[in-house]
Protein backbone atom coordinates (compact mmCIF):
# COMPACT_ATOMS: atom_id res chain seq x y z
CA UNK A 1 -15.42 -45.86 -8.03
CA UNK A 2 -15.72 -41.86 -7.00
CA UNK A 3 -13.15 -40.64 -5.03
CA UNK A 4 -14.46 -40.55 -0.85
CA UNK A 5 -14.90 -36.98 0.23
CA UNK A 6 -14.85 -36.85 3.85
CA UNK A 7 -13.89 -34.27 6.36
CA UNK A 8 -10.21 -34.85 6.12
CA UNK A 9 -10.43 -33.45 2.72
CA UNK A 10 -11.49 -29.82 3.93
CA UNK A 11 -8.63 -27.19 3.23
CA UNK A 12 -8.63 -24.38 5.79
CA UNK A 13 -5.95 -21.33 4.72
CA UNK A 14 -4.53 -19.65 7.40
CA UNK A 15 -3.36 -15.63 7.07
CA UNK A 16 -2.38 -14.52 3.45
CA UNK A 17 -2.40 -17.92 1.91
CA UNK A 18 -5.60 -17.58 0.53
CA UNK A 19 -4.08 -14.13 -1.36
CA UNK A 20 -1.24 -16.12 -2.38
CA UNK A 21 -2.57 -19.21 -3.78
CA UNK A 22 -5.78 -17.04 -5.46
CA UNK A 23 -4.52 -13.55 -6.42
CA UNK A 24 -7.10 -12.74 -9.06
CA UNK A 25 -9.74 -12.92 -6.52
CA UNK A 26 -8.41 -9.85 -5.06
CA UNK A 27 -6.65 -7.79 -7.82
CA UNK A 28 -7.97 -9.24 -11.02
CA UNK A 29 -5.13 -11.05 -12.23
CA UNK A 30 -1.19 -11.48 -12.47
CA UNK A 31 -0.93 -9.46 -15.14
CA UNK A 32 0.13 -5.89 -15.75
CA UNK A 33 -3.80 -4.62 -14.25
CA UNK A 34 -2.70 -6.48 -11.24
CA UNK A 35 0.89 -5.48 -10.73
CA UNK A 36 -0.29 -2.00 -11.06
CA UNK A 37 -3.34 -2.88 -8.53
CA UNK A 38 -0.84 -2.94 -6.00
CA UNK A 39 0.24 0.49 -6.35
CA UNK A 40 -2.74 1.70 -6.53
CA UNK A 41 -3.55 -0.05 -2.69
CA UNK A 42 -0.94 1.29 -1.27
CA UNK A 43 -1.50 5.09 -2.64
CA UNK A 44 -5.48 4.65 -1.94
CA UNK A 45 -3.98 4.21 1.50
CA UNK A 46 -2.26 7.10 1.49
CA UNK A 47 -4.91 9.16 -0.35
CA UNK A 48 -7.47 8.30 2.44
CA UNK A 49 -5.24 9.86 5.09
CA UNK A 50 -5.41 13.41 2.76
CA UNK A 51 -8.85 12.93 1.96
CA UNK A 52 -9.96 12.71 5.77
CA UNK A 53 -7.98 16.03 6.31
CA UNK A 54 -4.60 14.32 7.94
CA UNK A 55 -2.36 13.93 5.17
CA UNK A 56 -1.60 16.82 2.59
CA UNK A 57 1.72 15.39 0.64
CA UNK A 58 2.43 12.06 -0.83
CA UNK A 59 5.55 10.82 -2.77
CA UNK A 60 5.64 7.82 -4.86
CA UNK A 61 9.01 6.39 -6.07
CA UNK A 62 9.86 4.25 -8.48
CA UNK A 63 13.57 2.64 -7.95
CA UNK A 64 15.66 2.31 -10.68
CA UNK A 65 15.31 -1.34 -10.44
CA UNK A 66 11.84 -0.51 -12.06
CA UNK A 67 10.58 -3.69 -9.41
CA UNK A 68 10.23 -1.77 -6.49
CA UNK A 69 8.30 1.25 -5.63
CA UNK A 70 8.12 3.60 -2.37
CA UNK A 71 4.80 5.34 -1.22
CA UNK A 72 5.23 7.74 1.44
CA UNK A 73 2.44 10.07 3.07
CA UNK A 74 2.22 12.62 6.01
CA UNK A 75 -0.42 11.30 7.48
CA UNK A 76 -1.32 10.16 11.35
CA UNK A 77 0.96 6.93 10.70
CA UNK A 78 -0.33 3.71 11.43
CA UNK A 79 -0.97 3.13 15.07
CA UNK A 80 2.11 0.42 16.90
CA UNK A 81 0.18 -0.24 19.94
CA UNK A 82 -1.32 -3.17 20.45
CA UNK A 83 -5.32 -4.51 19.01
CA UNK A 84 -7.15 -6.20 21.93
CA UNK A 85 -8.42 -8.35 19.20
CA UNK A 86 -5.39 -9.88 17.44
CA UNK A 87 -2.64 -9.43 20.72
CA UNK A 88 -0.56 -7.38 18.04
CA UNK A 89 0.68 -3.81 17.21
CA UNK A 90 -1.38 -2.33 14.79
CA UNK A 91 1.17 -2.15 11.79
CA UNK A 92 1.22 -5.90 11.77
CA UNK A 93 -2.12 -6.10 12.03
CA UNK A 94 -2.91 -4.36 9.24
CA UNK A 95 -0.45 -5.66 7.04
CA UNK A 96 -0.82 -9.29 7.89
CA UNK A 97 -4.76 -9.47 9.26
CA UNK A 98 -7.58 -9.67 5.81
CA UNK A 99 -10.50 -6.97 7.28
CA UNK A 100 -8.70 -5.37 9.63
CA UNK A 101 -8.03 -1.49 9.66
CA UNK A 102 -9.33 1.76 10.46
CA UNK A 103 -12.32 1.99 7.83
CA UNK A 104 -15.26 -0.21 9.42
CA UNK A 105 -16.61 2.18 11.86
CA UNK A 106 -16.54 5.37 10.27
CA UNK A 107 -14.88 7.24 13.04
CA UNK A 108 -11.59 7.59 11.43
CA UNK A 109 -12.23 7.22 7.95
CA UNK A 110 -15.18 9.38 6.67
CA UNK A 111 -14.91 8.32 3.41
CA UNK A 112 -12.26 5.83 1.91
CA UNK A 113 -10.95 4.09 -1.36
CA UNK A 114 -9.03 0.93 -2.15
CA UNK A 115 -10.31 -2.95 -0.93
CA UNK A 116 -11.68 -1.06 2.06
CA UNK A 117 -9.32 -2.55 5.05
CA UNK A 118 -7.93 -5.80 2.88
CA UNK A 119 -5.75 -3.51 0.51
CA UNK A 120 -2.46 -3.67 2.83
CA UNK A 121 -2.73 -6.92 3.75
CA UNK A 122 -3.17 -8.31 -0.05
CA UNK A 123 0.22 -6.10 -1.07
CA UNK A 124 1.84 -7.75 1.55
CA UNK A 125 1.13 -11.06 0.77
CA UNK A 126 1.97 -10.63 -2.98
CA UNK A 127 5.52 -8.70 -2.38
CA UNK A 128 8.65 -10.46 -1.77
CA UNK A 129 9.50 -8.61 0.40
CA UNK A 130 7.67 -5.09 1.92
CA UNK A 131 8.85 -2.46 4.61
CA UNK A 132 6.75 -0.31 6.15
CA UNK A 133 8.25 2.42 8.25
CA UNK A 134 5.99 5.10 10.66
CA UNK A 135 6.69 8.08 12.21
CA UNK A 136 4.72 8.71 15.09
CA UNK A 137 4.65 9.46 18.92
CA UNK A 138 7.90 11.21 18.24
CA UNK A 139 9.99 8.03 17.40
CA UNK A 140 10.41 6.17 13.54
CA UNK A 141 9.21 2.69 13.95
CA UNK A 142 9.29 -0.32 11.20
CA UNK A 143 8.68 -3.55 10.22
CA UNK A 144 9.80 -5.79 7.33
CA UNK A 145 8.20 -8.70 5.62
CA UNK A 146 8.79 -11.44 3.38
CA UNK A 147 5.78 -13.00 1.01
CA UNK A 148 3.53 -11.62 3.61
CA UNK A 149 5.42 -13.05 6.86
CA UNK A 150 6.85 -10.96 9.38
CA UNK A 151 10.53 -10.97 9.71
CA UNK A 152 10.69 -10.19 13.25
CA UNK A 153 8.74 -7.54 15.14
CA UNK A 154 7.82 -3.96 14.65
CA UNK A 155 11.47 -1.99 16.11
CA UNK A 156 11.96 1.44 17.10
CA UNK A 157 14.52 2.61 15.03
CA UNK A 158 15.09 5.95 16.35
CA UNK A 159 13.46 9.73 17.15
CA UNK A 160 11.11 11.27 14.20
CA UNK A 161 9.64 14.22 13.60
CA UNK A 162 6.31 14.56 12.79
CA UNK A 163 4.11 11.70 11.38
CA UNK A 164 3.59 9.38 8.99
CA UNK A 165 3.70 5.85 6.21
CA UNK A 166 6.35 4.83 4.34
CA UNK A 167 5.28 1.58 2.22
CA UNK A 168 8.15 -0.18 0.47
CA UNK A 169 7.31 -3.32 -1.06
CA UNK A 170 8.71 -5.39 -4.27
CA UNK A 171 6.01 -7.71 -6.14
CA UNK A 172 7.01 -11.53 -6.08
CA UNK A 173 8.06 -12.64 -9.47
CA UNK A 174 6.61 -15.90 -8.13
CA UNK A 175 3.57 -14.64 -8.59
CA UNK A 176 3.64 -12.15 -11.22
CA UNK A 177 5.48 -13.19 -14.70
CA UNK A 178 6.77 -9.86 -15.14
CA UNK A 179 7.23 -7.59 -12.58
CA UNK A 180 8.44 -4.42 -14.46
CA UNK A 181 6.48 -1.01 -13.67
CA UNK A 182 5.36 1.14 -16.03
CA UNK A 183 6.28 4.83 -15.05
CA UNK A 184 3.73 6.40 -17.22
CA UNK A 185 0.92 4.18 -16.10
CA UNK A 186 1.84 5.12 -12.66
CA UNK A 187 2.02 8.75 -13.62
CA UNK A 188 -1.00 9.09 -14.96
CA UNK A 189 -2.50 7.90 -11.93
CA UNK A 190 -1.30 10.26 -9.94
CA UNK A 191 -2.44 13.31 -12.14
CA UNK A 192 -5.60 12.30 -11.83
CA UNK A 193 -5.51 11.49 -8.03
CA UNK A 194 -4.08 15.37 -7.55
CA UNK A 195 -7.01 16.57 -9.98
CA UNK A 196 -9.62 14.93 -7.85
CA UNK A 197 -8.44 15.93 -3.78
CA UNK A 198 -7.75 19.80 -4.15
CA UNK A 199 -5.38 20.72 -2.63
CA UNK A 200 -3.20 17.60 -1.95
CA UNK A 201 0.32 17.52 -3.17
CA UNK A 202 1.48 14.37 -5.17
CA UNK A 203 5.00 14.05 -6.42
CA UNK A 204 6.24 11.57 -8.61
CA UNK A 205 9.90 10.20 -8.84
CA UNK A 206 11.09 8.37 -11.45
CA UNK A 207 14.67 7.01 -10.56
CA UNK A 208 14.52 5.44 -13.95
CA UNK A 209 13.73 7.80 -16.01
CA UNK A 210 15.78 7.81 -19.18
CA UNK A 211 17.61 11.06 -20.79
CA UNK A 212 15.34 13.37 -21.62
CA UNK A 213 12.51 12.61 -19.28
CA UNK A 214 11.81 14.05 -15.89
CA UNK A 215 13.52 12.25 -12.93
CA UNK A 216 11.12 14.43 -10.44
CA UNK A 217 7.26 15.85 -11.25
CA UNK A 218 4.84 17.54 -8.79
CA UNK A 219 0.92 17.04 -9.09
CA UNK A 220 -0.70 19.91 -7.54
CA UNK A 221 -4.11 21.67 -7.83
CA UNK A 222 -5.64 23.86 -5.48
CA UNK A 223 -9.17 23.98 -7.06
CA UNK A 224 -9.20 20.15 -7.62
CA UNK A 225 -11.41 19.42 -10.90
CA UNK A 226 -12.12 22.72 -11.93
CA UNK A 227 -8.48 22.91 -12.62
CA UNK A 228 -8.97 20.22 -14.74
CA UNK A 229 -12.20 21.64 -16.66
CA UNK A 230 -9.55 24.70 -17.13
């Protein structure tokens, strides 16, 4: 006799659960491609800000625990006042909503890269734990996370000046079998990235570099890709 399929047997997945429980549908995999897919989210992020003329420096870092990378920009900084919509700032919005960001209406974002508003969100959900930090409105504000959840609410931690996103975040070996960056995939990247947005200042550090390779590298090029032809 077949098993009954009624109603009852509908699974509805609330927030990030659907990221969690089906990764690949979102970065492609566990794998290396998809470790490294969340770096590349979280510059894309930061690359959008420079791109749309906001942003014109971005530092990655990669801690010496090789698990755990920082991506800071100089952009606006994500906005912590509240969406109508959702009844929350709009860092936690962002980092906990699927579809929700700046890049629908093409008022902020002229042009942008990445999942296109889901990017955030799906690094959140796959980290074990994530802290994002903005300076804005002349104060530093942040908000930490565990697999995707809020651990309490976005805090102003003090004065700032000028603006921007700092995006800490460290993959969950829960979901990834090996959570070990590669510093010259990640490098790579970024050369490229600073050959194709003239002009935009990308630096590198590598707190685990070993003797004999740099700990700090600067990705610079003010004529963008004709550098590169060069």
């Amino acid at each position: 006799m077949a098993p009954s399929y009624t109603a009852k047997d509908i699974t509805v997945l609330e927030g990030l659960e659907p990221v969690r429980r089906r990764p690949g549908m979102y970065i492609g995999g566990v794998g290396s491609a998809g470790l490294h897919h969340l770096v590349w989210e979280v510059l894309d992020n930061a690359v959008d800000e420079a791109m749309n003329g906001h942003a014109s420096n971005i530092v990655v870092t990669l801690h010496e625990d090789e698990s755990s990378l920082t991506v800071e920009d100089d952009g606006r900084g994500i906005p912590v006042d509240k969406v109508p919509r959702t009844k929350l700032t709009g860092l936690e919005t962002v980092f906990t909503k699927l579809h929700a960001g700046g890049k629908f209406d093409g008022n902020n974002y002229k042009t942008a890269g990445g999942l296109h508003g889901v990017g955030a969100s799906v690094v959140n959900a796959l980290s074990k734990e994530l802290i994002a930090t903005v300076k804005r409105d002349g104060a530093t504000w942040e908000q930490k996370y565990k697999q995707g959840e809020p651990v309490g609410g976005v805090k102003k931690v003090g004065p700032a000046r000028g603006t921007g996103t700092t995006v800490f975040f460290r993959p969950d070996p829960t979901i990834f079998p090996k959570t070990t960056f590669d510093a010259a995939i990640i490098r790579e990247r970024l050369e490229v990235a600073s050959y194709l947005h003239k002009g935009l200042k990308i630096v590198f550090e590598n707190e685990a570099a070993q003797s004999g390779q740099p700990k700090r590298e600067a990705f610079e090029h003010s004529e963008g890709l004709a550098d590169y032809l060069k």
